[in-house]
N, C-alpha and C. Protein backbone atom coordinates (compact mmCIF):
# COMPACT_ATOMS: atom_id res chain seq x y z
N UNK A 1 276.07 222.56 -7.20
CA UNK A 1 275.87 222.43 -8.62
C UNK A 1 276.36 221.05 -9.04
N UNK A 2 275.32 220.39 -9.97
CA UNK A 2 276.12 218.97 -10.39
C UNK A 2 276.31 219.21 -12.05
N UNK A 3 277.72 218.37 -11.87
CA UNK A 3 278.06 218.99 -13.68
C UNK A 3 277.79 217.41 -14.06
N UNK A 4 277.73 216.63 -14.96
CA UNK A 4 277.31 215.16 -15.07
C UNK A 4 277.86 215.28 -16.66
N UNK A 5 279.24 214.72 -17.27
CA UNK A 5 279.37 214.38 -18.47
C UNK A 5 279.50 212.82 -18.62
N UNK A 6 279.24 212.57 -19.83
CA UNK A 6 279.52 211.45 -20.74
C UNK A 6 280.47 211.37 -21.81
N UNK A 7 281.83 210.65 -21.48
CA UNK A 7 282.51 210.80 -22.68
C UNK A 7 283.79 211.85 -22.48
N UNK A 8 284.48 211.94 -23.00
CA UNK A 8 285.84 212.82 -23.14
C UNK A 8 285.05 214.46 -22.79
N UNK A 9 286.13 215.26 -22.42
CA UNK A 9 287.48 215.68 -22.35
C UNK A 9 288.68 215.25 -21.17
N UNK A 10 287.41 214.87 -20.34
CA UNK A 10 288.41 214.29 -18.91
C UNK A 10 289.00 212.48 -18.98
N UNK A 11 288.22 212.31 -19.94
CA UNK A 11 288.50 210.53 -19.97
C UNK A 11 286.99 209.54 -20.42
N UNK A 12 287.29 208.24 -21.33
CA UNK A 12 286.29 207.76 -21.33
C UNK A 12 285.19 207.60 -19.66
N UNK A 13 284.11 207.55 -20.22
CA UNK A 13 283.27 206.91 -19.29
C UNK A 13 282.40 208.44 -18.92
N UNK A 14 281.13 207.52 -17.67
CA UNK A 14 281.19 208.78 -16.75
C UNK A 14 281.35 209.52 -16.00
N UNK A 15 281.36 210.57 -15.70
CA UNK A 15 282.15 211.57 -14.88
C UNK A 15 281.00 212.44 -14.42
N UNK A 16 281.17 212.63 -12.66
CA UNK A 16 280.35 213.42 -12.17
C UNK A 16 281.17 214.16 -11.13
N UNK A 17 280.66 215.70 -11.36
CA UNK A 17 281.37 216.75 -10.61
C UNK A 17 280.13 217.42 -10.25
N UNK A 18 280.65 217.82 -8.50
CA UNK A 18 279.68 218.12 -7.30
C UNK A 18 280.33 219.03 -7.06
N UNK A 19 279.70 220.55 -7.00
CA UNK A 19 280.06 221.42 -6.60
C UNK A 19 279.43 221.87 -5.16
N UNK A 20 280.00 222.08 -3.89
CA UNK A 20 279.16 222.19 -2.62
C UNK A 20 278.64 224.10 -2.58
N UNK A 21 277.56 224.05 -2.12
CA UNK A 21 277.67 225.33 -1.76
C UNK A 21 278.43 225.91 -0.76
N UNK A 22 278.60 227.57 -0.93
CA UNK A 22 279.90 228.64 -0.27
C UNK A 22 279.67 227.53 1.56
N UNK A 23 280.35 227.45 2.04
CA UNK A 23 280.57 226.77 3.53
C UNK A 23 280.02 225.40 3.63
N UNK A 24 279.74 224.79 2.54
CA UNK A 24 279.24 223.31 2.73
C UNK A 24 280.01 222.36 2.57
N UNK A 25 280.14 220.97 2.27
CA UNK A 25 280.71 220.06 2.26
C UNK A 25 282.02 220.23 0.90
N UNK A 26 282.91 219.47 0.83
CA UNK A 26 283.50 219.76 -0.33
C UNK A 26 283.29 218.58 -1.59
N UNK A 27 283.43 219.03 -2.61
CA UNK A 27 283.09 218.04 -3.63
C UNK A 27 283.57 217.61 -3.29
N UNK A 28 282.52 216.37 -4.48
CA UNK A 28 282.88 215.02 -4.14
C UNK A 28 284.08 214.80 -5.48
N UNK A 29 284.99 214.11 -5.50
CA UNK A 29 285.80 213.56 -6.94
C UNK A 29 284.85 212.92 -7.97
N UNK A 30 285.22 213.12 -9.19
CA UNK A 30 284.71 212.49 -10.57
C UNK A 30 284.61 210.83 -9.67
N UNK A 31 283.44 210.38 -10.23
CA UNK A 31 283.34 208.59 -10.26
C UNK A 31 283.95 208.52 -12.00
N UNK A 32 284.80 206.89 -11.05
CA UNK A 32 285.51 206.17 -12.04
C UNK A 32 284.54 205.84 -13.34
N UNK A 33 284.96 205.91 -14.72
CA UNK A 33 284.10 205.18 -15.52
C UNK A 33 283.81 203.77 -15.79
N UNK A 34 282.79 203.48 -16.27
CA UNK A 34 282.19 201.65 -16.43
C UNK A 34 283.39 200.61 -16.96
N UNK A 35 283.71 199.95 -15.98
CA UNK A 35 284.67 198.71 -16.33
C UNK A 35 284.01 197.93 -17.16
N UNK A 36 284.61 198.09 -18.49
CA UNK A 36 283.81 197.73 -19.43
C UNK A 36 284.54 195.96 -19.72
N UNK A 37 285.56 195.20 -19.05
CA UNK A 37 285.79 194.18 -18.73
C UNK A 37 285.04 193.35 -18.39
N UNK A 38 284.51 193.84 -17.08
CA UNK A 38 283.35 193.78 -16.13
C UNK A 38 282.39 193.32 -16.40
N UNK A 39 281.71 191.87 -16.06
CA UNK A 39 280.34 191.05 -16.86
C UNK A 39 279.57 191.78 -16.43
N UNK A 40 278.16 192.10 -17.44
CA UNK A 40 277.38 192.71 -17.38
C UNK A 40 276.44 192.19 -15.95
N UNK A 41 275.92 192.87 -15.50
CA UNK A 41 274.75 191.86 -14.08
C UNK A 41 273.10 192.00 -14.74
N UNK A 42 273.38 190.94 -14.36
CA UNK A 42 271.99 189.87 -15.53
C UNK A 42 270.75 191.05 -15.21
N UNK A 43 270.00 191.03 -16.38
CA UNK A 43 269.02 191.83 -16.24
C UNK A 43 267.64 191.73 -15.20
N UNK A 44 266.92 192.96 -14.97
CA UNK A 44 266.27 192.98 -13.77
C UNK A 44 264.93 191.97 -14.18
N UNK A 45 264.27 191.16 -13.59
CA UNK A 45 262.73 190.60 -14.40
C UNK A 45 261.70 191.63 -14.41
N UNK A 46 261.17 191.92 -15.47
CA UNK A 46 259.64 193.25 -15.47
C UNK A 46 258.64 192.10 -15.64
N UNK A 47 257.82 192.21 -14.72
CA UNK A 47 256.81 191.61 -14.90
C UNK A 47 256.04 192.60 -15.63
N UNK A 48 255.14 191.56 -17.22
CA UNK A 48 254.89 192.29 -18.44
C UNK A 48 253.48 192.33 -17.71
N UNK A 49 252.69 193.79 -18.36
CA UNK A 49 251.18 193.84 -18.33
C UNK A 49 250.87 194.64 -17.43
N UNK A 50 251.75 194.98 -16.34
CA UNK A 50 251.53 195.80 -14.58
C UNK A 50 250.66 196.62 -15.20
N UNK A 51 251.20 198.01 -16.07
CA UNK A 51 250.65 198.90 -15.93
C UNK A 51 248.95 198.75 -16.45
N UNK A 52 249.02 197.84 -17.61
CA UNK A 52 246.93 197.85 -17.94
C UNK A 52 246.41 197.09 -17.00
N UNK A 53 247.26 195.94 -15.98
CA UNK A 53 246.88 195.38 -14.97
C UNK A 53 246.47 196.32 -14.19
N UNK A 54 247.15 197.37 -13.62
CA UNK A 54 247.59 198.35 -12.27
C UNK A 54 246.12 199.34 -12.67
N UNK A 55 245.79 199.90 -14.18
CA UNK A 55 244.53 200.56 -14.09
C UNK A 55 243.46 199.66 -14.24
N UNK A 56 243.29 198.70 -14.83
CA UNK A 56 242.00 198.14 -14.52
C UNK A 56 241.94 197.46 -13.22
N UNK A 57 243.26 197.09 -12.12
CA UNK A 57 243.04 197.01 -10.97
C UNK A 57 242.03 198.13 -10.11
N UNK A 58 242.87 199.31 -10.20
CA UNK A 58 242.34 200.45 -9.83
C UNK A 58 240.68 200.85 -9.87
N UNK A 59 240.35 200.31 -11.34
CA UNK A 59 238.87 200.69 -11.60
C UNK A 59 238.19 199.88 -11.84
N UNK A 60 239.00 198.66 -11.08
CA UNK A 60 237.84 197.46 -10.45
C UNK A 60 237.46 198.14 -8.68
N UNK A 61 238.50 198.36 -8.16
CA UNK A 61 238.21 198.96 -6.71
C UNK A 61 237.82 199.98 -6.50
N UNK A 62 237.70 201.16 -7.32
CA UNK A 62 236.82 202.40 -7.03
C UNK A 62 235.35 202.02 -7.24
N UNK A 63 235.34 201.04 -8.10
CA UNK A 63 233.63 200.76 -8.35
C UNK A 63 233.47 199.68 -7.89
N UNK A 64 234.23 198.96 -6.80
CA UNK A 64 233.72 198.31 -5.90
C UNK A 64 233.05 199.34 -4.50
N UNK A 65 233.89 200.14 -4.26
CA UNK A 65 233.93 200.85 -3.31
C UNK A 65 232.28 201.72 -3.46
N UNK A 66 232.62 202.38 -4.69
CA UNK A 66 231.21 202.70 -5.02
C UNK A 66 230.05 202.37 -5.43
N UNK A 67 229.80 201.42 -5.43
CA UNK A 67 229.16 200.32 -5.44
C UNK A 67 228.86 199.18 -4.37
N UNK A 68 229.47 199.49 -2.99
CA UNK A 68 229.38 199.15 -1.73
C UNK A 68 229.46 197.63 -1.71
N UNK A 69 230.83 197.10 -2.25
CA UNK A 69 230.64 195.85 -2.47
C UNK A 69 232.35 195.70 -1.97
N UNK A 70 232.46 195.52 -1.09
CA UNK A 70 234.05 195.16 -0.41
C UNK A 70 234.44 193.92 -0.79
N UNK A 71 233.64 192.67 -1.05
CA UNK A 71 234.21 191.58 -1.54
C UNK A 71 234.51 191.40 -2.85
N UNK A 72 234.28 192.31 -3.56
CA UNK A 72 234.89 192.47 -5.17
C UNK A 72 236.19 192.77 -4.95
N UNK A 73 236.65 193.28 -4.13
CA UNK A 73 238.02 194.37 -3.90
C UNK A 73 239.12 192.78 -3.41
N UNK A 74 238.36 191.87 -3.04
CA UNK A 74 239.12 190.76 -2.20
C UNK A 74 239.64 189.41 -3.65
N UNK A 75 238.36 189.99 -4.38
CA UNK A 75 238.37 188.95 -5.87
C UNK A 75 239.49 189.53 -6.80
N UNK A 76 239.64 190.74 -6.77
CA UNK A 76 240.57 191.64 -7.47
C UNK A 76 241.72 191.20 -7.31
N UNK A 77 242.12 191.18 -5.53
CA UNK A 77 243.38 190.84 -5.26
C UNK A 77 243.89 189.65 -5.31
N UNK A 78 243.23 188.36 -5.12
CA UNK A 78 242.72 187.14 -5.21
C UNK A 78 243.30 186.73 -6.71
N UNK A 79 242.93 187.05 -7.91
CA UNK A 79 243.09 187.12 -9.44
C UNK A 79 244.59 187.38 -9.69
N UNK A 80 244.67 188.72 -9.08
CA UNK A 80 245.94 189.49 -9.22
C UNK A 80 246.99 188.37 -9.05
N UNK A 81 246.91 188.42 -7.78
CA UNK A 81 247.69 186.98 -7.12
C UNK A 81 248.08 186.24 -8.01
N UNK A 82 246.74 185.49 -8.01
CA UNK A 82 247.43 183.68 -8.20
C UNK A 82 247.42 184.33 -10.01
N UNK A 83 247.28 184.99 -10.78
CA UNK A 83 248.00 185.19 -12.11
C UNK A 83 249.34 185.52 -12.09
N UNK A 84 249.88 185.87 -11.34
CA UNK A 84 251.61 186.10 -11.30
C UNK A 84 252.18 185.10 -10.45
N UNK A 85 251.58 184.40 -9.80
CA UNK A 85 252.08 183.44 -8.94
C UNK A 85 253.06 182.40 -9.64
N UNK A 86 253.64 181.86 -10.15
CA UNK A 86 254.50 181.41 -11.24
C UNK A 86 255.93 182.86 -10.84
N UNK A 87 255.34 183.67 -11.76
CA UNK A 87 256.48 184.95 -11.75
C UNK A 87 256.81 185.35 -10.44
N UNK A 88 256.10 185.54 -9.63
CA UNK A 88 256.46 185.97 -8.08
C UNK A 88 257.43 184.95 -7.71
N UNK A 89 256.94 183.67 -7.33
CA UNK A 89 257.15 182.41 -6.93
C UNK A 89 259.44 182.57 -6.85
N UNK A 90 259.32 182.53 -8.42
CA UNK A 90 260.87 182.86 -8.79
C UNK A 90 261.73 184.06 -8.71
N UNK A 91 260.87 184.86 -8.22
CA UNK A 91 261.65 186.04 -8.15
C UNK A 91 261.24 186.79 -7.46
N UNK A 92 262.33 186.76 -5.91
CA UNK A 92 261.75 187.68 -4.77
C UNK A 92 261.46 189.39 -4.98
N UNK A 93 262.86 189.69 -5.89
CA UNK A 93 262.76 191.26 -5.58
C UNK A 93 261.37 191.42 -6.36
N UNK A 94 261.35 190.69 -7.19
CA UNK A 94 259.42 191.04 -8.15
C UNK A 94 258.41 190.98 -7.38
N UNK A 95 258.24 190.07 -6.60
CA UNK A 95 257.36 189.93 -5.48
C UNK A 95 257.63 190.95 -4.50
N UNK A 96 258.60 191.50 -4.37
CA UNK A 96 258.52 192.42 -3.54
C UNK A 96 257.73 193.63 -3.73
N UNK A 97 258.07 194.45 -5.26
CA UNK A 97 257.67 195.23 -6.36
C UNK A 97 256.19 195.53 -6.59
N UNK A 98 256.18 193.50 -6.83
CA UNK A 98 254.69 193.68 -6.67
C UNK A 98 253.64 194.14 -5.34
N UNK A 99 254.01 193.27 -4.23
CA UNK A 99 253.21 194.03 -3.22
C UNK A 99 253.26 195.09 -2.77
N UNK A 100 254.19 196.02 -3.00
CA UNK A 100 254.25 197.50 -2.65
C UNK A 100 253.32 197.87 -3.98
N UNK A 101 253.75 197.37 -5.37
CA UNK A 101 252.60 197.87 -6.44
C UNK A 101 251.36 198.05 -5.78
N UNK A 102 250.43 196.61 -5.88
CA UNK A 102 249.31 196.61 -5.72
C UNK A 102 249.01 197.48 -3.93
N UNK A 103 249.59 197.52 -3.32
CA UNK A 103 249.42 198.22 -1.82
C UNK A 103 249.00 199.54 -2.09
N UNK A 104 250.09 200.27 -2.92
CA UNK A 104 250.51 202.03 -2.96
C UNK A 104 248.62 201.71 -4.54
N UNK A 105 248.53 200.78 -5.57
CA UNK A 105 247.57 201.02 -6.36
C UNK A 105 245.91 201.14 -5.42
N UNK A 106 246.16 200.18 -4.18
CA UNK A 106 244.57 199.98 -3.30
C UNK A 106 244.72 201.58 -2.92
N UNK A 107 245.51 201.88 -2.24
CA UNK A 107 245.44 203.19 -1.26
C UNK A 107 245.21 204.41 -2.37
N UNK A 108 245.65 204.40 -3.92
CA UNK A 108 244.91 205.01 -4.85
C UNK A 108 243.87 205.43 -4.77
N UNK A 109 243.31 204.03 -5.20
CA UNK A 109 241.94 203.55 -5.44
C UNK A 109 241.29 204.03 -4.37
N UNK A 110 241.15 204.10 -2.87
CA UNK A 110 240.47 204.08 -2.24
C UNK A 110 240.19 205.40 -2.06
N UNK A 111 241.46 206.21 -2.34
CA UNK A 111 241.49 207.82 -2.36
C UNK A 111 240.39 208.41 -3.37
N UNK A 112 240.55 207.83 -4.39
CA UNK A 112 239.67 208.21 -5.21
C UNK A 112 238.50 207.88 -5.01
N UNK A 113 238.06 206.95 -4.93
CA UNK A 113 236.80 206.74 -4.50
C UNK A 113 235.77 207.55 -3.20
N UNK A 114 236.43 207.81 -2.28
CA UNK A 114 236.29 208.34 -1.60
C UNK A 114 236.13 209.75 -1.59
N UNK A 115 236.66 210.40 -2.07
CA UNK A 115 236.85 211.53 -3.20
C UNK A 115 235.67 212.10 -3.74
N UNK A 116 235.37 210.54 -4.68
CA UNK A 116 233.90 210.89 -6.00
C UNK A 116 232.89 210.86 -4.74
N UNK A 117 232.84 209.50 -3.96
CA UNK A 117 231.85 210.01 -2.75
C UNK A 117 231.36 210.81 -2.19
N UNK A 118 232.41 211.79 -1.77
CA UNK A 118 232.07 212.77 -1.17
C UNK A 118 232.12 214.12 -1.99
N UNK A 119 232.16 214.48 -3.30
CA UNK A 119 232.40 215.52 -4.02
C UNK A 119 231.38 215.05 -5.01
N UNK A 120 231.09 214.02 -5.35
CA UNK A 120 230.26 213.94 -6.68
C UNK A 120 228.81 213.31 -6.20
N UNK A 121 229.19 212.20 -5.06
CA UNK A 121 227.76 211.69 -5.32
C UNK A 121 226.99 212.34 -4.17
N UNK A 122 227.57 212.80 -3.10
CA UNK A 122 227.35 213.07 -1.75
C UNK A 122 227.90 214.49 -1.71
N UNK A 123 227.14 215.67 -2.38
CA UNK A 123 228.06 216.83 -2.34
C UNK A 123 227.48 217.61 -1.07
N UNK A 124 228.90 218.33 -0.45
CA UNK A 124 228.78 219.23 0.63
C UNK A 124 227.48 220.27 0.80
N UNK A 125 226.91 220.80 0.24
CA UNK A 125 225.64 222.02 0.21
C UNK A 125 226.06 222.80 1.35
C-alpha cells in the first residue's frame, strides 16, 4: 500500500509511506522533504508544436503508405528534421526525445495503415 502526503501532520514537505505486503520487503522510510534552500534545476526545453507536428506527421505517412508512395514518408522525415534542427542542435536530451518521438510516431503510422489495408481496403471475405 502507498500512503503519499503533502504537507503536515508528520512535517513540512513530502512524505511517502510504503507499506510491503504480509512476507515481503519492509517499508521503505518517509523521503526527506524539498530543500527549499536548494537552487531550483533549470527547466527541461519542450520543444513547442510536437503534438500538431506528431499528428499531421502521422497522417502524412498513413497516406503515404496508402497511397504507395514510400518517398513521401522520407520528405516527412526530411522537413521534420531540418525544422528543429536549430532546437535539436542545442539540446541533446531533446534530440534524444525527439528521435524516439518520431520512431515510436512511424511505427504508429505504419500500424495503422496497414490495418486500413487490410480491414478496409483489402477485406478478408
Amino acid at each position: 500500500m502507498l500512503d503519499l502526503r503533502i504537507g503536515p501532520p508528520g512535517g513540512p514537505g513530502l512524505q511517502v509511506h510504503a507499506e510491503a505486503p504480509a512476507g515481503g520487503p519492509e517499508p521503505q522510510a518517509a523521503a526527506p522533504g524539498p530543500d527549499l534552500g536548494a537552487p531550483a534545476a533549470p527547466p527541461e526545453t519542450v520543444l513547442r508544436g510536437g503534438l500538431l507536428i506528431g499528428m499531421l506527421e502521422r497522417l502524412a505517412v498513413v497516406t503515404a503508405i496508402l497511397a504507395s508512395e514510400p518517398v513521401a514518408i522520407a520528405y516527412v522525415v526530411a522537413i521534420k528534421g531540418l525544422g528543429r534542427y536549430a532546437e535539436l542542435k542545442e539540446t541533446p536530451a531533446a534530440a534524444e526525445r525527439f528521435i524516439i518521438g518520431t520512431l515510436t510516431s512511424m511505427l504508429w503510422a505504419v500500424g495503422v495503415a496497414v490495418a486500413v489495408r487490410i480491414f478496409v481496403l483489402d477485406p478478408i471475405t
